[in-house]
Protein backbone atom coordinates (compact mmCIF):
# COMPACT_ATOMS: atom_id res chain seq x y z
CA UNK A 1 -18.54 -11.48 166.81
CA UNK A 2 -17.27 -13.96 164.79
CA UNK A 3 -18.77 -15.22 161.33
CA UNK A 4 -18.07 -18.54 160.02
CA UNK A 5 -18.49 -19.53 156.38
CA UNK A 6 -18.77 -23.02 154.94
CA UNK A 7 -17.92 -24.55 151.61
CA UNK A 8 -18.90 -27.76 150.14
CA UNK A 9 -16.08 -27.58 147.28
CA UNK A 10 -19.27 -27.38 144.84
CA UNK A 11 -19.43 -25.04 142.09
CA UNK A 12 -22.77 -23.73 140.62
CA UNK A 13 -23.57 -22.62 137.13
CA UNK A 14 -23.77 -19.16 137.99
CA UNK A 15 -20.07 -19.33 139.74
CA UNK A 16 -18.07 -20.60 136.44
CA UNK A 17 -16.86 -18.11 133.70
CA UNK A 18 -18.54 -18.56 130.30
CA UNK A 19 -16.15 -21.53 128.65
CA UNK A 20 -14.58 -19.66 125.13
CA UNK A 21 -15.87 -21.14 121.81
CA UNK A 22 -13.50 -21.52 119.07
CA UNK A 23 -15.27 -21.36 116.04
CA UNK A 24 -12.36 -21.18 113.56
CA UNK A 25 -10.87 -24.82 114.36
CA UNK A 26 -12.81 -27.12 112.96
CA UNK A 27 -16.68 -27.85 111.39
CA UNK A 28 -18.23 -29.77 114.16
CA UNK A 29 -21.91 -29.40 112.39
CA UNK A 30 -24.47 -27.66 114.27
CA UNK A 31 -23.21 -24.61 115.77
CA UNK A 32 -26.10 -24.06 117.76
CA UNK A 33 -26.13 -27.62 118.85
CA UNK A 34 -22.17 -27.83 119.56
CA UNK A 35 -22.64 -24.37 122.23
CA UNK A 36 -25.57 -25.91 123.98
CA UNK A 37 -23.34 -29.12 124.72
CA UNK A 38 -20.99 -27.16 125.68
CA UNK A 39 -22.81 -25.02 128.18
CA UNK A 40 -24.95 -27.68 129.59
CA UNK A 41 -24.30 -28.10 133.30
CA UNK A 42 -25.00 -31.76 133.42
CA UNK A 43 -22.62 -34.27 134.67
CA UNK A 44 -22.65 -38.33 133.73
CA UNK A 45 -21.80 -41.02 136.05
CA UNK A 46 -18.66 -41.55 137.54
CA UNK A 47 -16.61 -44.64 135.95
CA UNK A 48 -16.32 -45.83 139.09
CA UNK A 49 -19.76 -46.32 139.75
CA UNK A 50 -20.75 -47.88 136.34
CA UNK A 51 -17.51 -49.99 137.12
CA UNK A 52 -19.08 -51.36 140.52
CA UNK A 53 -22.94 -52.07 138.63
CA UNK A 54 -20.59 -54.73 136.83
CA UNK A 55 -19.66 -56.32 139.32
CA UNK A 56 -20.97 -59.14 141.80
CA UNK A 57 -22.19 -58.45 145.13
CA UNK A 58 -18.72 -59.92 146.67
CA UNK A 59 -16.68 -57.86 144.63
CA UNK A 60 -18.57 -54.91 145.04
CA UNK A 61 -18.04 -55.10 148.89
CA UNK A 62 -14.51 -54.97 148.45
CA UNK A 63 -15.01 -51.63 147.01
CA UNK A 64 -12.29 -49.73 144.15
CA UNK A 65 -9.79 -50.94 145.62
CA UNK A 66 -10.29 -54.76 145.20
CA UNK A 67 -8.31 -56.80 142.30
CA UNK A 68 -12.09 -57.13 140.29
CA UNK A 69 -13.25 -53.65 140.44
CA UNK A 70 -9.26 -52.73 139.22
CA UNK A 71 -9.34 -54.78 136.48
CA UNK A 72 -12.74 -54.25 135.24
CA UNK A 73 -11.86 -50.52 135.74
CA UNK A 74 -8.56 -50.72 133.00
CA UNK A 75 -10.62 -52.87 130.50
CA UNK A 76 -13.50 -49.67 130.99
CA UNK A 77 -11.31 -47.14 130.34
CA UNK A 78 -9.87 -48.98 127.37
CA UNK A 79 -12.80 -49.35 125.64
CA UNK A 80 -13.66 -46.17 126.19
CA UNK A 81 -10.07 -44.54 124.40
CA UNK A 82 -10.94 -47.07 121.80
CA UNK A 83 -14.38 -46.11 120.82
CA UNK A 84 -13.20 -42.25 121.52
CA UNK A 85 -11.05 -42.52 119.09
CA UNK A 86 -12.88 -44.42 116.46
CA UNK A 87 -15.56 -41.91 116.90
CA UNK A 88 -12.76 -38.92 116.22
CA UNK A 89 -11.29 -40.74 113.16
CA UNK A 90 -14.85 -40.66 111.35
CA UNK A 91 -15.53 -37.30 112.11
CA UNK A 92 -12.04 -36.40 110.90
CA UNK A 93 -12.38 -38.29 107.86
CA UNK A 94 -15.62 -37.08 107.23
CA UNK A 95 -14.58 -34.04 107.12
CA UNK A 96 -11.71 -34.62 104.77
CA UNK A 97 -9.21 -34.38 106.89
CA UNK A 98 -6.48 -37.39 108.32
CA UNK A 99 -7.26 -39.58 111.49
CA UNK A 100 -5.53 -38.54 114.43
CA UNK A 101 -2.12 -40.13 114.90
């Protein structure tokens, strides 16, 4: 007899240890709020798929690897760091500390 077991590389919920919460390191608000975020088990869109909505049809043919969908994917990811850390630097200075450096 000879048993065969399959994996999709997918992890549920229920599979993952509990992620630690660090309540010491900074005020982030809501505590209640902040652990729920944390513990969700949603997932977003991949950049590269919101990357390929911007483009044309013809570019979006020639996939992640073509010259449009590699540019449009740097200037994503840019703006992304940028707003990031905008976002952190108000927060920060918020809560009376520096901006991050």
């Amino acid at each position: 007899c000879v048993a065969v077991c399959l994996w999709d590389a997918h992890y549920s919920q229920e599979d993952c240890i509990p992620l630690p919460v660090n309540e010491e390191l900074l005020s982030v608000g809501k505590l209640e709020r902040y652990k729920k975020t944390i513990q969700t088990a949603s997932a977003g869109k991949l950049i590269s798929d919101v990357v390929l909505q911007t483009l044309n049809k013809a570019e979006r043919k020639q996939g992640m690897t073509g010259d449009a969908y590699l540019m449009e994917e740097q200037h994503y990811e840019e703006a992304m760091n940028t707003v990031f850390h905008n976002l952190m630097d108000d927060v920060l200075l918020e809560s009376g500390m520096g901006p991050m450096t």
